[in-house]
PDB file of N, CA and C in Angstrom:
ATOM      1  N   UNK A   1     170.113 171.166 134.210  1.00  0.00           N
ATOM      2  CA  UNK A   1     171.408 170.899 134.765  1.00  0.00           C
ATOM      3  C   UNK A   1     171.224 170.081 136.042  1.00  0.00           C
ATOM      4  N   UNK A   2     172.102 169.125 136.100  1.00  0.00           N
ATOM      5  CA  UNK A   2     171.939 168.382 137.069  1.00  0.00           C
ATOM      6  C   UNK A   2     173.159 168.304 138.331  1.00  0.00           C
ATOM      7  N   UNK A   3     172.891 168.889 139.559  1.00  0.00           N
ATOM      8  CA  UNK A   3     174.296 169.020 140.370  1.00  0.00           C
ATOM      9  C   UNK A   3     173.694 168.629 142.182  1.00  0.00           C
ATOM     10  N   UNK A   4     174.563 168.491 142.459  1.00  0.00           N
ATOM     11  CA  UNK A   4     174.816 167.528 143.955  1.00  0.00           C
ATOM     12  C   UNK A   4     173.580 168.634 145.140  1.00  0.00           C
ATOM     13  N   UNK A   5     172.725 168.101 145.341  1.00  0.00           N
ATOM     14  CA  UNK A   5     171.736 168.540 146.280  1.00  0.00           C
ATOM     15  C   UNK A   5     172.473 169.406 147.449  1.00  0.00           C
ATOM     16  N   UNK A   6     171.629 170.174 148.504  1.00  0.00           N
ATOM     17  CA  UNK A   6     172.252 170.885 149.510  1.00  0.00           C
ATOM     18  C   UNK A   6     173.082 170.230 150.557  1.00  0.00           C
ATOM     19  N   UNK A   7     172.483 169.003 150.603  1.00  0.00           N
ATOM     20  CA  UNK A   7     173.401 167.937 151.234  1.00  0.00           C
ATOM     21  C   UNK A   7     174.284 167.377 150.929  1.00  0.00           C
ATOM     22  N   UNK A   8     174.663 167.390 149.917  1.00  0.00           N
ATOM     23  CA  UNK A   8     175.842 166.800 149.311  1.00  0.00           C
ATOM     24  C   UNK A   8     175.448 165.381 148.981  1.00  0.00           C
ATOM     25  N   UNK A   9     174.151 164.912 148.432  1.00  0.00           N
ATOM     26  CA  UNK A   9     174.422 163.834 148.306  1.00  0.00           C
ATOM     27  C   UNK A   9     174.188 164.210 146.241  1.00  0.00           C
ATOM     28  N   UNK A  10     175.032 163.161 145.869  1.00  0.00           N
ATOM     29  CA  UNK A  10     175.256 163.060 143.944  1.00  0.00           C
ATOM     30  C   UNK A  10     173.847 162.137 143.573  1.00  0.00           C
ATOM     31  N   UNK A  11     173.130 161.861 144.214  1.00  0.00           N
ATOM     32  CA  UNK A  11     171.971 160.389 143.589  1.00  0.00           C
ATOM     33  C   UNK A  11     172.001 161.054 142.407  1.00  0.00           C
ATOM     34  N   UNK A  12     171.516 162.146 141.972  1.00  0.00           N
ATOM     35  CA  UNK A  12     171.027 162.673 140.763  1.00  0.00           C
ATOM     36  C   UNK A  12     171.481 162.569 139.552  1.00  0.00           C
ATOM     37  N   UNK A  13     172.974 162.843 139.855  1.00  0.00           N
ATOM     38  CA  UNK A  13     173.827 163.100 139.024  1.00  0.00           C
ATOM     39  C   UNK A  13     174.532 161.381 138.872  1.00  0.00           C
ATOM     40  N   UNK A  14     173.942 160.550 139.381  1.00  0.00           N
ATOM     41  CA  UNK A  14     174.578 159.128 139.124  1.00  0.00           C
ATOM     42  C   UNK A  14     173.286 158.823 138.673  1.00  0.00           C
ATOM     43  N   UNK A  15     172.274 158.634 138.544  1.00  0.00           N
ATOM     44  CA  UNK A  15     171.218 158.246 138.082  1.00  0.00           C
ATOM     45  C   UNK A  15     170.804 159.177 136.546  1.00  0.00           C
ATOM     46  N   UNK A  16     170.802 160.182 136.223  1.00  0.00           N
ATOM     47  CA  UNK A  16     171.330 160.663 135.236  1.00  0.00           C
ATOM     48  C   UNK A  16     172.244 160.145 134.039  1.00  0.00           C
ATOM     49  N   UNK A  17     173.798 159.713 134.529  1.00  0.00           N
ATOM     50  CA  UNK A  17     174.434 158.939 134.306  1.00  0.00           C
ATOM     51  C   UNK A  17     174.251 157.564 134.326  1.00  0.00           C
ATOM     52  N   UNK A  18     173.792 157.356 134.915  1.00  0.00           N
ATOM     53  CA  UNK A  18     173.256 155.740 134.325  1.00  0.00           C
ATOM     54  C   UNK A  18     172.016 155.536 133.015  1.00  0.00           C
ATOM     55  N   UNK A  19     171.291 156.798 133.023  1.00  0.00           N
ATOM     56  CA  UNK A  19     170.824 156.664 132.035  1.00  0.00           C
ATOM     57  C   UNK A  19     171.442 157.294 131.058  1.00  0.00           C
ATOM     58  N   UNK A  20     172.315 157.645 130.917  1.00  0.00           N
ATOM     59  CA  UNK A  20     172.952 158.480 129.860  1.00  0.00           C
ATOM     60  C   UNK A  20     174.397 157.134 129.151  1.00  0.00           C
ATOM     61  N   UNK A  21     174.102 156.187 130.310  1.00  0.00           N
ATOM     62  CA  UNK A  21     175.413 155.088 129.704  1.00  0.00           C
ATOM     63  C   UNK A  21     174.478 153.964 129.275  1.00  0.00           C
ATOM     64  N   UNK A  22     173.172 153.529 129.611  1.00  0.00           N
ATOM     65  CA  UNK A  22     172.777 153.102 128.882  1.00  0.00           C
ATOM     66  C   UNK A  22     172.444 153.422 127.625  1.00  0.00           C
ATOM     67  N   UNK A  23     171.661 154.561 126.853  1.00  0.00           N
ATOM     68  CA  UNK A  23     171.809 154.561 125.684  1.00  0.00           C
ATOM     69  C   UNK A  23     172.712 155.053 125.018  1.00  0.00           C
ATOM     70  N   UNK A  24     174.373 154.797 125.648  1.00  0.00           N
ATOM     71  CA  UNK A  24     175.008 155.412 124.985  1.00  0.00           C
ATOM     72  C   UNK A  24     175.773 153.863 123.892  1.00  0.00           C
ATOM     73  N   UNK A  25     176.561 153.372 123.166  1.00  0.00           N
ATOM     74  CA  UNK A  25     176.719 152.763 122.308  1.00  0.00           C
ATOM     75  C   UNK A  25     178.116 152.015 122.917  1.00  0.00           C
ATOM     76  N   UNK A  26     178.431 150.731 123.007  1.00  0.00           N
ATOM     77  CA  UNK A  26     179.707 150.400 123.627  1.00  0.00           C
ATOM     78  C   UNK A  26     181.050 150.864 122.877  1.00  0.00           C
ATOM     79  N   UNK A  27     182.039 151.434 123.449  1.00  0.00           N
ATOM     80  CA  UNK A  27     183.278 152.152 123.101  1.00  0.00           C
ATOM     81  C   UNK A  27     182.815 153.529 122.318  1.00  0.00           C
ATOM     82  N   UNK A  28     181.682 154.149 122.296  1.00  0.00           N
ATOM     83  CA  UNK A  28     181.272 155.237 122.220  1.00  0.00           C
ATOM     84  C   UNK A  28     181.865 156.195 122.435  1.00  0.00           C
ATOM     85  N   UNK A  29     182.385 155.908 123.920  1.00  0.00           N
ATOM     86  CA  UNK A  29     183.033 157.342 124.609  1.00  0.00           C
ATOM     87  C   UNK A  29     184.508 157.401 124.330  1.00  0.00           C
ATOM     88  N   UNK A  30     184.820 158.319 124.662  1.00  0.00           N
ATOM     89  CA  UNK A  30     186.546 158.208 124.030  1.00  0.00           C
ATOM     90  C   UNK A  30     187.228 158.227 125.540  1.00  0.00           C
ATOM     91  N   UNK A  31     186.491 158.444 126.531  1.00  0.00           N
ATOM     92  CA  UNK A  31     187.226 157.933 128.060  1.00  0.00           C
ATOM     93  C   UNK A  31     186.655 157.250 128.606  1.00  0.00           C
ATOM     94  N   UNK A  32     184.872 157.073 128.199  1.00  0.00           N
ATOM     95  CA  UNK A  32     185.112 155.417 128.588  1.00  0.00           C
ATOM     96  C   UNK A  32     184.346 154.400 128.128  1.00  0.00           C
ATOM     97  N   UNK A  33     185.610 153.691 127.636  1.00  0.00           N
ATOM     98  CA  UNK A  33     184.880 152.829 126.355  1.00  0.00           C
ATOM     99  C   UNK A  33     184.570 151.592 126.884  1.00  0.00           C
ATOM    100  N   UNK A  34     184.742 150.951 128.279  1.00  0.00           N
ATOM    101  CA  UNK A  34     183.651 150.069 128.369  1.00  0.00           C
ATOM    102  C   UNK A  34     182.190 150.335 129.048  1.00  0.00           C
ATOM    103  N   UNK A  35     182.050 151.687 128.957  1.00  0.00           N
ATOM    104  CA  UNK A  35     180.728 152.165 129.186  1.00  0.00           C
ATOM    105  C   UNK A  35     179.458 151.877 127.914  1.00  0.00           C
ATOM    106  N   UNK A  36     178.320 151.075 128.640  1.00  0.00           N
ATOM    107  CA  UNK A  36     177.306 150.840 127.265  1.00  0.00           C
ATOM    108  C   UNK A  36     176.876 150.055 126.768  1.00  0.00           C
ATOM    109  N   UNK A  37     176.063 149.753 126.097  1.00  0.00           N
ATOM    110  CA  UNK A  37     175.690 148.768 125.128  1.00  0.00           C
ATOM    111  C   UNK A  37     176.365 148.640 123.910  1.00  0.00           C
ATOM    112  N   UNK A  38     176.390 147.521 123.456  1.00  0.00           N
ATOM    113  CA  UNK A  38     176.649 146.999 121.893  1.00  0.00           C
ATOM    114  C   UNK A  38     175.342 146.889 120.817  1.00  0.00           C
ATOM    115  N   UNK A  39     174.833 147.982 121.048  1.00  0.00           N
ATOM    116  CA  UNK A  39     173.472 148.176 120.610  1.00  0.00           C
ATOM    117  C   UNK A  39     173.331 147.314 118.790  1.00  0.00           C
ATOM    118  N   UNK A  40     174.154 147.853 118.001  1.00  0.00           N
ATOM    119  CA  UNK A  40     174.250 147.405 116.455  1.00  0.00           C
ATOM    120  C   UNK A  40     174.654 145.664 116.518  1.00  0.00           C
ATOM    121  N   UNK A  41     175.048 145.090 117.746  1.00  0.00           N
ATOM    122  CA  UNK A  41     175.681 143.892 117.673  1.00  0.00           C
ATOM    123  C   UNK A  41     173.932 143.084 118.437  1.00  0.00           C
ATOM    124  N   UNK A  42     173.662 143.642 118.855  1.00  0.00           N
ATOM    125  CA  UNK A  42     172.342 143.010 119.401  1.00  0.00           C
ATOM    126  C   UNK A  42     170.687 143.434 118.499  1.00  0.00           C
ATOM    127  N   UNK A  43     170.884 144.524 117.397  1.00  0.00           N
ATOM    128  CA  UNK A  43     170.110 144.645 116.672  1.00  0.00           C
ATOM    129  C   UNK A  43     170.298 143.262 115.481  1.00  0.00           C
ATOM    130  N   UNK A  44     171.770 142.653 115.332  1.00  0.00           N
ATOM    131  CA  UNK A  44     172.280 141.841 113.999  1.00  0.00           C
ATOM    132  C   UNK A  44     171.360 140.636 114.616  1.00  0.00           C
ATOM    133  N   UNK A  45     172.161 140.384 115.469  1.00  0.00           N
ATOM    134  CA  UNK A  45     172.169 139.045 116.728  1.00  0.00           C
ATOM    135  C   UNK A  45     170.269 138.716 117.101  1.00  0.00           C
ATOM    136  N   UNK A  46     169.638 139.833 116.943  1.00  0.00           N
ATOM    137  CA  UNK A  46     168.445 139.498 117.805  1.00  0.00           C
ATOM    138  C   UNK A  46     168.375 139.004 119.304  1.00  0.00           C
ATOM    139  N   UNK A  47     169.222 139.274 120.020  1.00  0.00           N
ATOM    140  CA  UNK A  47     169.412 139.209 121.446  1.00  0.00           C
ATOM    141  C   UNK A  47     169.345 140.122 122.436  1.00  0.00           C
ATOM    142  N   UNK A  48     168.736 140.380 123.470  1.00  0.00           N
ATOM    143  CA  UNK A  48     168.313 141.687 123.834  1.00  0.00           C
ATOM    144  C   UNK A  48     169.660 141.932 124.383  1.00  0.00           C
ATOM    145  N   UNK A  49     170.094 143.000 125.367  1.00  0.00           N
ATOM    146  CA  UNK A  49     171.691 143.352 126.039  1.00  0.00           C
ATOM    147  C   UNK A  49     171.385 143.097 127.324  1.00  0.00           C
ATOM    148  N   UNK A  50     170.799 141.881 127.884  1.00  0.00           N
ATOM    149  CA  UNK A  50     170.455 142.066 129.644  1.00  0.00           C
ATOM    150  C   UNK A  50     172.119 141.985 130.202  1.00  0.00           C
ATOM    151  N   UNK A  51     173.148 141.132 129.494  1.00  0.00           N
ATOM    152  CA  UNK A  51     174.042 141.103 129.979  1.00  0.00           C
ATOM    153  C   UNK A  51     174.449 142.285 130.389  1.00  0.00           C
ATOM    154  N   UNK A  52     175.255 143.391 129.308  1.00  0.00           N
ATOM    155  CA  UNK A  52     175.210 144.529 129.434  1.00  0.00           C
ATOM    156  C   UNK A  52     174.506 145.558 130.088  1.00  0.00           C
ATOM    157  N   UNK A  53     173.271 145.252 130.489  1.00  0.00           N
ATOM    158  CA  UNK A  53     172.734 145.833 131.262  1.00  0.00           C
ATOM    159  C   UNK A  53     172.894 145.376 132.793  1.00  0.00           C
ATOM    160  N   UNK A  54     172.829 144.433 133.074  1.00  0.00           N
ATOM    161  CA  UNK A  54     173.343 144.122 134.225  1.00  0.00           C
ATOM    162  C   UNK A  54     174.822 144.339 134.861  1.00  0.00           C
ATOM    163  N   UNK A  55     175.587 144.600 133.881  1.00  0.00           N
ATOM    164  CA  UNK A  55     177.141 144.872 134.210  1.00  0.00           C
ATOM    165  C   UNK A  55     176.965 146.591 134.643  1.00  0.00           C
ATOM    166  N   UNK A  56     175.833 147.290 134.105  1.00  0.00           N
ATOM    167  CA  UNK A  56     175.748 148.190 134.262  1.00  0.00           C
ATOM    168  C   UNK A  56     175.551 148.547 135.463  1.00  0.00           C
ATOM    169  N   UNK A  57     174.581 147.950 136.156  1.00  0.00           N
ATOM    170  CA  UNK A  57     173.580 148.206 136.746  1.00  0.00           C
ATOM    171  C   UNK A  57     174.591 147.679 138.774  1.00  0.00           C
ATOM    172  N   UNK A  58     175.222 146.655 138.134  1.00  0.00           N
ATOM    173  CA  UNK A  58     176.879 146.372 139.462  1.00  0.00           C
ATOM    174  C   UNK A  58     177.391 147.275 139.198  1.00  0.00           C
ATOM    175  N   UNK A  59     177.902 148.519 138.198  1.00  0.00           N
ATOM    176  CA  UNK A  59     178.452 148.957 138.171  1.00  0.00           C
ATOM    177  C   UNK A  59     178.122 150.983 138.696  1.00  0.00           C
ATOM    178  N   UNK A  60     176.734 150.562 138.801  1.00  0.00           N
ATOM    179  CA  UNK A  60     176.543 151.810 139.327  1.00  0.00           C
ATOM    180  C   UNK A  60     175.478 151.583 140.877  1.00  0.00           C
ATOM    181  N   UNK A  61     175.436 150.175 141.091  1.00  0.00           N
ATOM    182  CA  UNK A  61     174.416 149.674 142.607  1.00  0.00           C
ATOM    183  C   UNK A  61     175.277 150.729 143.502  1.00  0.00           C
ATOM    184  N   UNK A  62     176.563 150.503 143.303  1.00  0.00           N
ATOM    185  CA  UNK A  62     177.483 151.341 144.578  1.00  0.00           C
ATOM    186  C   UNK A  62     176.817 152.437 144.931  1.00  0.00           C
ATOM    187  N   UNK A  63     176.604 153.576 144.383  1.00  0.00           N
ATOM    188  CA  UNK A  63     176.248 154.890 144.613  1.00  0.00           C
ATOM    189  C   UNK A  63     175.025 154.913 145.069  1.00  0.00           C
ATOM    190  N   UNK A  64     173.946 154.210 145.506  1.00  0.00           N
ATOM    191  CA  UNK A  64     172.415 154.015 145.599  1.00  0.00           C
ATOM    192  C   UNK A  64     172.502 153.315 146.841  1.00  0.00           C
ATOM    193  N   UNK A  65     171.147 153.349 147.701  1.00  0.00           N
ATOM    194  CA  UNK A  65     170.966 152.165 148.690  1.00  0.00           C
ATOM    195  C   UNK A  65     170.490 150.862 147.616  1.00  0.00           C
ATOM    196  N   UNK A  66     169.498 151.036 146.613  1.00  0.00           N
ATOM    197  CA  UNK A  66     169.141 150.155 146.015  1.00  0.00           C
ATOM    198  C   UNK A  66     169.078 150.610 144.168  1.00  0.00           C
ATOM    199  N   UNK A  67     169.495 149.753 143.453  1.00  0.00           N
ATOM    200  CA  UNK A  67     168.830 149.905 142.487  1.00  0.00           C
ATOM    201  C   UNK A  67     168.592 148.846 141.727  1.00  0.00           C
ATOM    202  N   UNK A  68     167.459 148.420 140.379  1.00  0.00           N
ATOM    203  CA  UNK A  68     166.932 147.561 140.430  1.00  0.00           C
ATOM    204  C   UNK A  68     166.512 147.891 138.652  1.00  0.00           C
ATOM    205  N   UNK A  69     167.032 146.981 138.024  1.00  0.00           N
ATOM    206  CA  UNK A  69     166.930 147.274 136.519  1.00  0.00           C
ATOM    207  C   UNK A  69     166.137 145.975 135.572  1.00  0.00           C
ATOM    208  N   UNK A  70     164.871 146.286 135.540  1.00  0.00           N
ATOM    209  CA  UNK A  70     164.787 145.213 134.404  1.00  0.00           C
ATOM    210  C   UNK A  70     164.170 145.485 133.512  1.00  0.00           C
ATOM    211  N   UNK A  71     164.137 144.520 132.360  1.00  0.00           N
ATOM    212  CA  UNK A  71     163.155 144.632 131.093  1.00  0.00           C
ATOM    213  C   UNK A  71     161.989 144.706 131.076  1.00  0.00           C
ATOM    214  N   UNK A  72     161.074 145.566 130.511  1.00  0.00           N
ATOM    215  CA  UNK A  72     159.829 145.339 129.854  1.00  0.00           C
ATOM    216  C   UNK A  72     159.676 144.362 128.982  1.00  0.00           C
ATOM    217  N   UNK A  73     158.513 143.839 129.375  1.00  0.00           N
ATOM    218  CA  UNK A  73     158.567 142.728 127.966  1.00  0.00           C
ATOM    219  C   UNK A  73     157.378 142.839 127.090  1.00  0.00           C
ATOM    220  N   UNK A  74     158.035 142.532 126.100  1.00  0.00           N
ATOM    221  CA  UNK A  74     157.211 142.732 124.626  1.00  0.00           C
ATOM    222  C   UNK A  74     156.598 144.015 124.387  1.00  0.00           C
ATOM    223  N   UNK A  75     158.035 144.471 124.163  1.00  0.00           N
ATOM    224  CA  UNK A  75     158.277 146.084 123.881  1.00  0.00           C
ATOM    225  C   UNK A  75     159.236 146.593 122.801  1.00  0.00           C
ATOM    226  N   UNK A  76     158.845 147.125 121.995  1.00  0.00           N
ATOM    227  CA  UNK A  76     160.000 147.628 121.109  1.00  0.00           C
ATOM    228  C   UNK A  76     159.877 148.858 120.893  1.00  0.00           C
ATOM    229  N   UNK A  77     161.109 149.849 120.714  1.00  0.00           N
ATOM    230  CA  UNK A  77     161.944 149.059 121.166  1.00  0.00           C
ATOM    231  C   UNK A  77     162.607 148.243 122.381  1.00  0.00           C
ATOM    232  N   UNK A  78     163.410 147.408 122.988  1.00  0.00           N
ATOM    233  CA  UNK A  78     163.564 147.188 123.999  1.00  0.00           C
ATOM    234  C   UNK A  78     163.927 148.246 125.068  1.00  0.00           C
ATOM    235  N   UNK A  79     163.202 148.164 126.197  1.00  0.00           N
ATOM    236  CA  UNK A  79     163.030 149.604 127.118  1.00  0.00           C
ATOM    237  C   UNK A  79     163.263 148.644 128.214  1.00  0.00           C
ATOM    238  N   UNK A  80     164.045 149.067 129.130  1.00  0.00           N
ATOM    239  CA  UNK A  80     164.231 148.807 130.497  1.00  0.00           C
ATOM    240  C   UNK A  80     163.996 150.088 131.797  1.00  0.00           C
ATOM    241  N   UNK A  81     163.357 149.248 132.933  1.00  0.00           N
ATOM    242  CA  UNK A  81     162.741 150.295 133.620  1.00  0.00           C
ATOM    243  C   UNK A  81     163.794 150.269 134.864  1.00  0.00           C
ATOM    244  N   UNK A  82     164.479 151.293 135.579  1.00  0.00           N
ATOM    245  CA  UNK A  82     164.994 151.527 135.765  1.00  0.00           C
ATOM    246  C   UNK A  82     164.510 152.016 137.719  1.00  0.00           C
ATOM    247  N   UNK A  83     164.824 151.678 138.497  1.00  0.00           N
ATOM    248  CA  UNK A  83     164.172 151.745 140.050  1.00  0.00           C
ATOM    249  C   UNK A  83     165.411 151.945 140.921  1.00  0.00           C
ATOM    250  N   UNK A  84     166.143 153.172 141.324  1.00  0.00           N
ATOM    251  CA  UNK A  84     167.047 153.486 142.676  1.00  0.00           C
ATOM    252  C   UNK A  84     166.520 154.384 143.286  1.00  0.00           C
ATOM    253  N   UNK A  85     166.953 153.956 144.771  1.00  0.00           N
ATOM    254  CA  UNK A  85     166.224 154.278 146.233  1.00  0.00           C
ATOM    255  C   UNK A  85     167.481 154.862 146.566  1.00  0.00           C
ATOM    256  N   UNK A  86     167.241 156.591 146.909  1.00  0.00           N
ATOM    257  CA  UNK A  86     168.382 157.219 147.098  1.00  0.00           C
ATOM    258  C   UNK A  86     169.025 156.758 148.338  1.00  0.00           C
ATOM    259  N   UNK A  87     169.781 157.238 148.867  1.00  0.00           N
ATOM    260  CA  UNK A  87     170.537 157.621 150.133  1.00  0.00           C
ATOM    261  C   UNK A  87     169.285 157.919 151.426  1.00  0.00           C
ATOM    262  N   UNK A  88     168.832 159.086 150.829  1.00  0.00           N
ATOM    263  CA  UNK A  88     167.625 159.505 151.287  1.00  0.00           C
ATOM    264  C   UNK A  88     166.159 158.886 151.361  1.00  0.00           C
ATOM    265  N   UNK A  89     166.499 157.677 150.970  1.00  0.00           N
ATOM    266  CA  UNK A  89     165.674 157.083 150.621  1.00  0.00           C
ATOM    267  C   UNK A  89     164.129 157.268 149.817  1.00  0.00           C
ATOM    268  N   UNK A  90     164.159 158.377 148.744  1.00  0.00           N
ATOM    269  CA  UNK A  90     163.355 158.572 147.911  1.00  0.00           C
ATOM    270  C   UNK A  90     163.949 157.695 147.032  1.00  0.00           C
ATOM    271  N   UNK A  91     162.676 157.512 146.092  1.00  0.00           N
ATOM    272  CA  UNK A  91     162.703 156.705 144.969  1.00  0.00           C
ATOM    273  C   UNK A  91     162.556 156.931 143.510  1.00  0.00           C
ATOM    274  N   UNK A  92     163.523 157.204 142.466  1.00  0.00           N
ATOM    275  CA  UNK A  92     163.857 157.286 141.338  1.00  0.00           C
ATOM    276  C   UNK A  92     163.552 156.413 140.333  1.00  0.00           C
ATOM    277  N   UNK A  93     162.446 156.907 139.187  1.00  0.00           N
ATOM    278  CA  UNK A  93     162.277 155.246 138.361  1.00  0.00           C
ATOM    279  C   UNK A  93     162.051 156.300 137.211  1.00  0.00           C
ATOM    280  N   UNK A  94     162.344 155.342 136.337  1.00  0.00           N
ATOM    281  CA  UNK A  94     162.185 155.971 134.720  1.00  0.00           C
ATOM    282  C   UNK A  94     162.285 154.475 133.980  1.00  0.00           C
ATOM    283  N   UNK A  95     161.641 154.707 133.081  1.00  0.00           N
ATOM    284  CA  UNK A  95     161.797 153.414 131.921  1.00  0.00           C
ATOM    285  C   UNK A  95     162.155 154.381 130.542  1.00  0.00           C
ATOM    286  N   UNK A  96     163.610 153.251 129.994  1.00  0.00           N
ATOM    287  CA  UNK A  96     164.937 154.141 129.621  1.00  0.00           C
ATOM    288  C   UNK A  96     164.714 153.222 128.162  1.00  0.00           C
ATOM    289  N   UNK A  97     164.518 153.609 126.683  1.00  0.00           N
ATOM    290  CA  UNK A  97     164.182 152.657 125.912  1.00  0.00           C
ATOM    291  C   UNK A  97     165.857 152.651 125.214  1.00  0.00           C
ATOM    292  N   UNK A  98     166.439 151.561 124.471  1.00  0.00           N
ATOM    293  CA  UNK A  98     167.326 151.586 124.319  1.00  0.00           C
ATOM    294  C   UNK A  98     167.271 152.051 122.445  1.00  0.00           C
TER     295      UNK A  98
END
């Protein structure tokens, strides 16, 4: 379970969530459907989702001092590694495969 530190700061629980909206599927969610990838449209296409991932990634910089998302390359499946620098300035990284 993931919940807001003694300080009140959420990093956890937004970083969590960011990995939980990346592999989640675009219009997936039923509240929020521009959360995600178009995963089946980029398996047809052969195009990786950096777009999508980058919309992501503005869309959750707010909550972080830093965060910092890019691809692995020549990886399958496509995995992006994932780098935010809390509040607190510890540092959070995971590589998130899609």
């Amino acid at each position: 379970m993931v919940t807001i530190d003694a300080k009140g700061f959420n990093d956890a629980v937004y970083v969590t969530a960011l990995a939980q909206a990346i592999k989640l599927v675009l219009q997936e969610s039923p509240f929020y459907g521009n959360v995600g990838i178009p995963q089946y449209q980029t398996i047809v296409t052969q195009v990786y989702p950096d777009f999508y991932v980058a919309q992501l990634q503005s869309q959750y910089a707010q909550y972080f001092a830093s965060l910092n998302i890019t691809r692995q390359q020549g990886v399958d499946p496509p995995t992006y590694n994932v780098t935010a620098i809390t509040h607190q300035g510890s540092t959070l990284s995971a590589a998130i495969p899609i």
